[in-house]
Protein backbone atom coordinates (compact mmCIF):
# COMPACT_ATOMS: atom_id res chain seq x y z
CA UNK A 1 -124.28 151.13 -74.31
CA UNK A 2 -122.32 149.67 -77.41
CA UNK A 3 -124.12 151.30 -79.98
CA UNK A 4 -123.82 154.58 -77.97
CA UNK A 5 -120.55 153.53 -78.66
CA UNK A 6 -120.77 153.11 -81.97
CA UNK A 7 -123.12 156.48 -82.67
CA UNK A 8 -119.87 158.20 -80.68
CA UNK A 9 -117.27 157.02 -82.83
CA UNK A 10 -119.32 157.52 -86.46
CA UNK A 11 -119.73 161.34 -85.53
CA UNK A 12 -115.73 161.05 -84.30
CA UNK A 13 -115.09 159.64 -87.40
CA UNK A 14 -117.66 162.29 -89.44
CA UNK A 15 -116.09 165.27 -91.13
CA UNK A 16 -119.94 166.65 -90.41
CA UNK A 17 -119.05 168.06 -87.03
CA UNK A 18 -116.45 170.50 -88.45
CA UNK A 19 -118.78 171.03 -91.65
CA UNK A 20 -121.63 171.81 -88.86
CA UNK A 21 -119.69 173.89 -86.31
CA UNK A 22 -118.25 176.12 -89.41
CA UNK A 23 -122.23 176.90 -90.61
CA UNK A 24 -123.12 178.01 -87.02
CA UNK A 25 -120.07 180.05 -87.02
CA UNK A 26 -120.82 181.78 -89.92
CA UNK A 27 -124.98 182.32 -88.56
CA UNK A 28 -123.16 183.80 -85.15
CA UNK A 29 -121.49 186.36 -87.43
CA UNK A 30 -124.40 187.22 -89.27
CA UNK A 31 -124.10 185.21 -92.41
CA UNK A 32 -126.60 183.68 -94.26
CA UNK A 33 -125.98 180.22 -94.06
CA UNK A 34 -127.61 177.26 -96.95
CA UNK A 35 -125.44 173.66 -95.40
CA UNK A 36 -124.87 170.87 -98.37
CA UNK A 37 -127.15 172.25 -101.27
CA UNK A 38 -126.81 169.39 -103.98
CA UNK A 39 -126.26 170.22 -107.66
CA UNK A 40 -125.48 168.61 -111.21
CA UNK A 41 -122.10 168.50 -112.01
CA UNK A 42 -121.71 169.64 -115.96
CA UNK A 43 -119.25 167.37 -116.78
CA UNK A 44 -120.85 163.86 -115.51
CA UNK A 45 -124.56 165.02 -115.05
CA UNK A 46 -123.98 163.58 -111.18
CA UNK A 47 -125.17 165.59 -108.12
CA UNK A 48 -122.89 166.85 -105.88
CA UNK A 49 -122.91 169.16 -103.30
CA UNK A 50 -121.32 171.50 -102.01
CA UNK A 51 -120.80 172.13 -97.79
CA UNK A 52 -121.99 175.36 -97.23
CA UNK A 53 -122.87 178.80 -98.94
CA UNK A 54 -122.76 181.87 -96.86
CA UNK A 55 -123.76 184.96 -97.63
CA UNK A 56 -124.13 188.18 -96.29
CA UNK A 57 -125.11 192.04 -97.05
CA UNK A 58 -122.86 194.99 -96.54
CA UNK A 59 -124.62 198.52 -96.78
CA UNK A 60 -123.92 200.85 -99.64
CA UNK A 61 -125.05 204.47 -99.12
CA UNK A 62 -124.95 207.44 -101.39
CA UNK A 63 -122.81 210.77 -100.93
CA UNK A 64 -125.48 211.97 -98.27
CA UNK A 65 -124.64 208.84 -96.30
CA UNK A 66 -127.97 207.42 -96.99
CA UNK A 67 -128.59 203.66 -97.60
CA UNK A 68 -129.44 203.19 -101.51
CA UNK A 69 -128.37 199.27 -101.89
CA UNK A 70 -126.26 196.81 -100.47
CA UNK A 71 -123.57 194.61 -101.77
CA UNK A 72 -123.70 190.81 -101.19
CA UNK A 73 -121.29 188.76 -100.87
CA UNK A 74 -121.18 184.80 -101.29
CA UNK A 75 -118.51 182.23 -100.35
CA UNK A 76 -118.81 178.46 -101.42
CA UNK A 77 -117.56 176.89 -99.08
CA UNK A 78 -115.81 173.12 -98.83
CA UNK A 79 -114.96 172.17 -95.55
CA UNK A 80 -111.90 169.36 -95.13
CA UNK A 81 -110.29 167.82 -92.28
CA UNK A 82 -106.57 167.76 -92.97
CA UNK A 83 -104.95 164.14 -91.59
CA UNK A 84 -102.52 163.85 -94.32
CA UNK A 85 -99.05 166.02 -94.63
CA UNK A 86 -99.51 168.23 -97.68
CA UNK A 87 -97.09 169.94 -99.78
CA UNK A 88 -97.22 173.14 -101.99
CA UNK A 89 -95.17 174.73 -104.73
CA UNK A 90 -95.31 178.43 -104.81
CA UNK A 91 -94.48 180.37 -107.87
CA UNK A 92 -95.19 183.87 -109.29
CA UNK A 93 -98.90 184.34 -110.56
CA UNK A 94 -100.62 185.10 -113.74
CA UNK A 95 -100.03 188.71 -114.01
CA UNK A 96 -102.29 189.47 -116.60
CA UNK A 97 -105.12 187.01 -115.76
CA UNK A 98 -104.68 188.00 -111.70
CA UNK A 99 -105.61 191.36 -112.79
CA UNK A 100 -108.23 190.74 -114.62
CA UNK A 101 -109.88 188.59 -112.07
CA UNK A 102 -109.80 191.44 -109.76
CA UNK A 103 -111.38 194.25 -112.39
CA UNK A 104 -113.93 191.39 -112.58
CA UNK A 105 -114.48 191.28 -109.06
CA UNK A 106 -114.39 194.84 -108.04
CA UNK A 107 -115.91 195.96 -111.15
CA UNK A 108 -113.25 198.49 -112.14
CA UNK A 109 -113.82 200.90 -115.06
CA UNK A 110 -110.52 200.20 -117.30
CA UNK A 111 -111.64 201.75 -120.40
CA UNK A 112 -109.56 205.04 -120.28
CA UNK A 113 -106.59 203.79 -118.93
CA UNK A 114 -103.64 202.11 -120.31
CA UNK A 115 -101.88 200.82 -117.63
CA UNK A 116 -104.77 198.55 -116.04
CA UNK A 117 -102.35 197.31 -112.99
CA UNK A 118 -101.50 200.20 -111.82
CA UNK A 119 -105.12 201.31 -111.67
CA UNK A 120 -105.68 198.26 -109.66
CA UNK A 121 -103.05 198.93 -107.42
CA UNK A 122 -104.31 202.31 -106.63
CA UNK A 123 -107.81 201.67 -106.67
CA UNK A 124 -107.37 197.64 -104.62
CA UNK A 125 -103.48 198.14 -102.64
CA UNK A 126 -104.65 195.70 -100.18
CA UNK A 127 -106.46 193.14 -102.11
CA UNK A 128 -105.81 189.95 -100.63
CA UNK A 129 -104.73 188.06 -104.53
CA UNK A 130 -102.27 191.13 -104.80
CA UNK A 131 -99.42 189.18 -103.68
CA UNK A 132 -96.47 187.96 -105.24
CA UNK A 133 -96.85 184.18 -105.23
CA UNK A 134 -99.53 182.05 -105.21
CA UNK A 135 -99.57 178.14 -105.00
CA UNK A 136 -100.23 175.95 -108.40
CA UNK A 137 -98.97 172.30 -107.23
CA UNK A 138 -99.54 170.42 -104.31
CA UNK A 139 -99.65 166.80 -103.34
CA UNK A 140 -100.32 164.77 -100.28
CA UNK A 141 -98.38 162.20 -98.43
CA UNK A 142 -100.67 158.90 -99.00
CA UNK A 143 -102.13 159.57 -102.50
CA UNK A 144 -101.63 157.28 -105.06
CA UNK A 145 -103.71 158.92 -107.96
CA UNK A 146 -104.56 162.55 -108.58
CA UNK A 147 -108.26 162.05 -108.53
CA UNK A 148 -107.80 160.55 -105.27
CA UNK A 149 -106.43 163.59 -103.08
CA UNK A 150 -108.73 165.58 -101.09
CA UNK A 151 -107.10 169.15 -102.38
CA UNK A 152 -107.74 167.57 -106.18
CA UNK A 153 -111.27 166.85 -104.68
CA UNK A 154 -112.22 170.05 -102.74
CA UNK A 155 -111.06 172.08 -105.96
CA UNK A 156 -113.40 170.20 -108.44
CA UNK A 157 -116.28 170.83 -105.67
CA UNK A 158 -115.56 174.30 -105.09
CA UNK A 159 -114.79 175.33 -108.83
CA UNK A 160 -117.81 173.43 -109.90
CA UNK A 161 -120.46 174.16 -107.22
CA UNK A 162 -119.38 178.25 -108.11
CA UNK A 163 -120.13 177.63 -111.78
CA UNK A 164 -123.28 176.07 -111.14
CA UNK A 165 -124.91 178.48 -108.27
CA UNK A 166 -123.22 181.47 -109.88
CA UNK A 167 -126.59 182.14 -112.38
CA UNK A 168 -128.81 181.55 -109.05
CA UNK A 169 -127.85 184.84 -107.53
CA UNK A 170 -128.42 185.40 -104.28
CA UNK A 171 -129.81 183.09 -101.37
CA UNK A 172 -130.43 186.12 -99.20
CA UNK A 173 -134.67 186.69 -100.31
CA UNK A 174 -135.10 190.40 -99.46
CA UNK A 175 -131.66 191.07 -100.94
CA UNK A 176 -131.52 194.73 -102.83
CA UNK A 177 -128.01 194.36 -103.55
CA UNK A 178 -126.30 196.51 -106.22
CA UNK A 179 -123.33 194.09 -106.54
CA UNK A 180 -123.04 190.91 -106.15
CA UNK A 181 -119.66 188.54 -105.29
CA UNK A 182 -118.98 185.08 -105.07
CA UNK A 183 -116.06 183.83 -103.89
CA UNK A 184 -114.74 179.51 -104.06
CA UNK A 185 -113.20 178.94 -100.69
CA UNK A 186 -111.63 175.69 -99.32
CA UNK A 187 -111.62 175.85 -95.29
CA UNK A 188 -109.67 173.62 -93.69
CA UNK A 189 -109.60 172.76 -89.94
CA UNK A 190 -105.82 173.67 -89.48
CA UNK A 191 -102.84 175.10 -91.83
CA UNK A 192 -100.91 172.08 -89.19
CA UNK A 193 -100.33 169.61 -92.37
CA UNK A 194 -99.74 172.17 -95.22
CA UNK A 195 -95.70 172.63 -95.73
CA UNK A 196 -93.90 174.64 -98.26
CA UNK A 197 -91.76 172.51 -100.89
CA UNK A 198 -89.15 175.32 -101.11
CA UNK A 199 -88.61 176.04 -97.29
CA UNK A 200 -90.04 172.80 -95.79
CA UNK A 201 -91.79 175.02 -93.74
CA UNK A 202 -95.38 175.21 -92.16
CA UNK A 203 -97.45 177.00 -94.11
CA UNK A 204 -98.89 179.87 -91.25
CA UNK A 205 -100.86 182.15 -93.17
CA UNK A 206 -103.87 181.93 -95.67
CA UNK A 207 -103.25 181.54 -99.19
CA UNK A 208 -104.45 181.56 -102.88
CA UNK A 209 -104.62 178.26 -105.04
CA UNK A 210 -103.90 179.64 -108.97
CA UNK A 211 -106.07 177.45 -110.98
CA UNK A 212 -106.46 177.11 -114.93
CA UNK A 213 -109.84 175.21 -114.64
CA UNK A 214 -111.78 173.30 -117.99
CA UNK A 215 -115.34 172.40 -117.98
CA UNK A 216 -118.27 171.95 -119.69
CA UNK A 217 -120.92 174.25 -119.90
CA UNK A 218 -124.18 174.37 -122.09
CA UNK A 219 -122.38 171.75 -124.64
CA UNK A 220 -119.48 174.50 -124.76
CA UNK A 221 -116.03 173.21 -123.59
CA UNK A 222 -114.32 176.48 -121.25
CA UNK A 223 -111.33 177.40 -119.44
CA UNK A 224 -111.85 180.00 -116.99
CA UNK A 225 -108.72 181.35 -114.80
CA UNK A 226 -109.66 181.01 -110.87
CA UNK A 227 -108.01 181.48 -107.61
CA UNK A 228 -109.36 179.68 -104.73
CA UNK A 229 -109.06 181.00 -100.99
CA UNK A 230 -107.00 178.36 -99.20
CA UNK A 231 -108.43 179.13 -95.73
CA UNK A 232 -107.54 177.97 -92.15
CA UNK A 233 -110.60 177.60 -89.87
CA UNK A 234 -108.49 179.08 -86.74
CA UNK A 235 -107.86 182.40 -89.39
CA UNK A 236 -111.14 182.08 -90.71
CA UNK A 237 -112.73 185.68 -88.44
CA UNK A 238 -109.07 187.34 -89.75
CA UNK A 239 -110.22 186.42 -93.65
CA UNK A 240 -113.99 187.30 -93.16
CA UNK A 241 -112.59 190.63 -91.39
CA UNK A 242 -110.01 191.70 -94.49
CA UNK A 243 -112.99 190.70 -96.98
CA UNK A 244 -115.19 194.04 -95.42
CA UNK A 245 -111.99 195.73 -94.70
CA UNK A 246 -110.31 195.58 -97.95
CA UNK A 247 -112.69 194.48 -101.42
CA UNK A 248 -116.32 195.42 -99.36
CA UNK A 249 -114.08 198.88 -99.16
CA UNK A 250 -112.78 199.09 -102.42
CA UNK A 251 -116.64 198.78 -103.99
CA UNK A 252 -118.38 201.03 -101.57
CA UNK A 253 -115.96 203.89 -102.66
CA UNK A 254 -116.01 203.12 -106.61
CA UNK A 255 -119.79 202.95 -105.91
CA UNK A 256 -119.98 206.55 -104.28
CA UNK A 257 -117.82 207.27 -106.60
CA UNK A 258 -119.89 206.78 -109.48
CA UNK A 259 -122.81 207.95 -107.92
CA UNK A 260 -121.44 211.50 -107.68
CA UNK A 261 -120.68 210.97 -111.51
CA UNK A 262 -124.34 210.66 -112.18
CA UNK A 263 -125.58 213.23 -110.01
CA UNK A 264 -123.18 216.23 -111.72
């Protein structure tokens, strides 16, 4: 009876059973799911892991409304549990690199154009980094050092688990995807611990993390711009439904749209 006891309180205690109940979330809503897949940090030659990638395919057709391809997307996921009180400092983003990172992602033609934001705007209005703050600082109540606070950690998990996997391609075997996404995403179990420094308000809604990140890669020191999807578990269906709302979208008409191109 004790060490039923005990077994109780280590999976109590265990940040597993979120970690778990997240992957069989995702596999309900059709996502291909790969849980703690280890891999060799750049920077310390350590493995690591990261909690979860999901995947998943979203048709593409061509102007007929036939299926010609699919477009995957993948989210690296690190799951936290959120016990401490957590504060954020908003600010205005990078203009010029936020734009960029969404040409990157949406694979927008910008070579006839001048004013690239605009054509983002018209091409992306709804695109979920498209806002007009984003958070760069945070700290938590009990940490002492940097290294030592679970937003500092998730981050260098996320960032570096998306550098690694991102020359892997996809995890989906039968994939014949014509684009291909992946997306660094910190879920945590509840936005009830994240506060605004400015207001001293809750934070209700999900948000991006603007991030300036330096590694190592191939003996090669980088900095690559990033923004990581601050995500609350209980918002996590309202995130995975603006992702096939908004950027799937966005690709499937620039797709169709250059598909015409070829065919006139």
């Amino acid at each position: 009876m004790n060490e039923e006891k005990e077994i109780n309180t280590i999976i109590e205690k265990s940040g597993n059973t979120f970690h778990y109940g997240v992957a069989e979330g995702l596999r309900k809503k059709g996502w291909t799911v790969m849980i703690s897949p280890y891999f060799t940090d750049n920077l310390t030659d350590k493995p690591r892991e990261i909690d979860i990638i999901a995947e998943r395919s979203f048709d593409t057709n061509d102007m007929f409304g036939r299926k010609n391809g699919a477009i995957n997307i993948q989210i690296l996921i690190e799951c936290k549990k959120v016990d401490d009180l957590t504060v954020f400092w908003f600010d205005q983003p990078d203009r010029k690199e936020l734009i960029g990172s969404i040409v990157r992602e949406i694979n927008i033609d910008t070579s006839e154009t001048y004013d690239i934001e605009s054509t983002v705007k018209s091409l992306a209005p709804n695109h979920r980094h498209l806002k007009d703050e984003v958070a760069k600082l945070f700290t938590a109540k009990s940490s002492n050092k940097q290294e030592q606070e679970f937003m500092f950690k998730a981050i260098n998990q996320s960032l570096n688990s998306m550098i690694y996997f991102r020359k892997r391609g996809s995890i989906i075997h039968d994939s014949s995807s014509r684009r291909f996404l992946q997306l660094p995403v910190i879920l945590v179990d509840s936005f009830k611990n994240f506060y605004r420094a400015d207001s001293k308000r809750n934070i209700d809604n999900n948000f991006s993390l603007e991030i300036n990140y330096a590694y190592t890669e191939e003996k090669r020191s980088r900095t690559e711009y990033f923004l990581i999807d601050i995500v609350d578990y209980n918002k996590l269906d309202l995130f995975l439904t603006e992702l096939e709302k908004n950027e799937i979208s966005y690709i499937r008409e620039l797709l169709s749209f250059k598909n015409w191109e070829e065919q006139e």
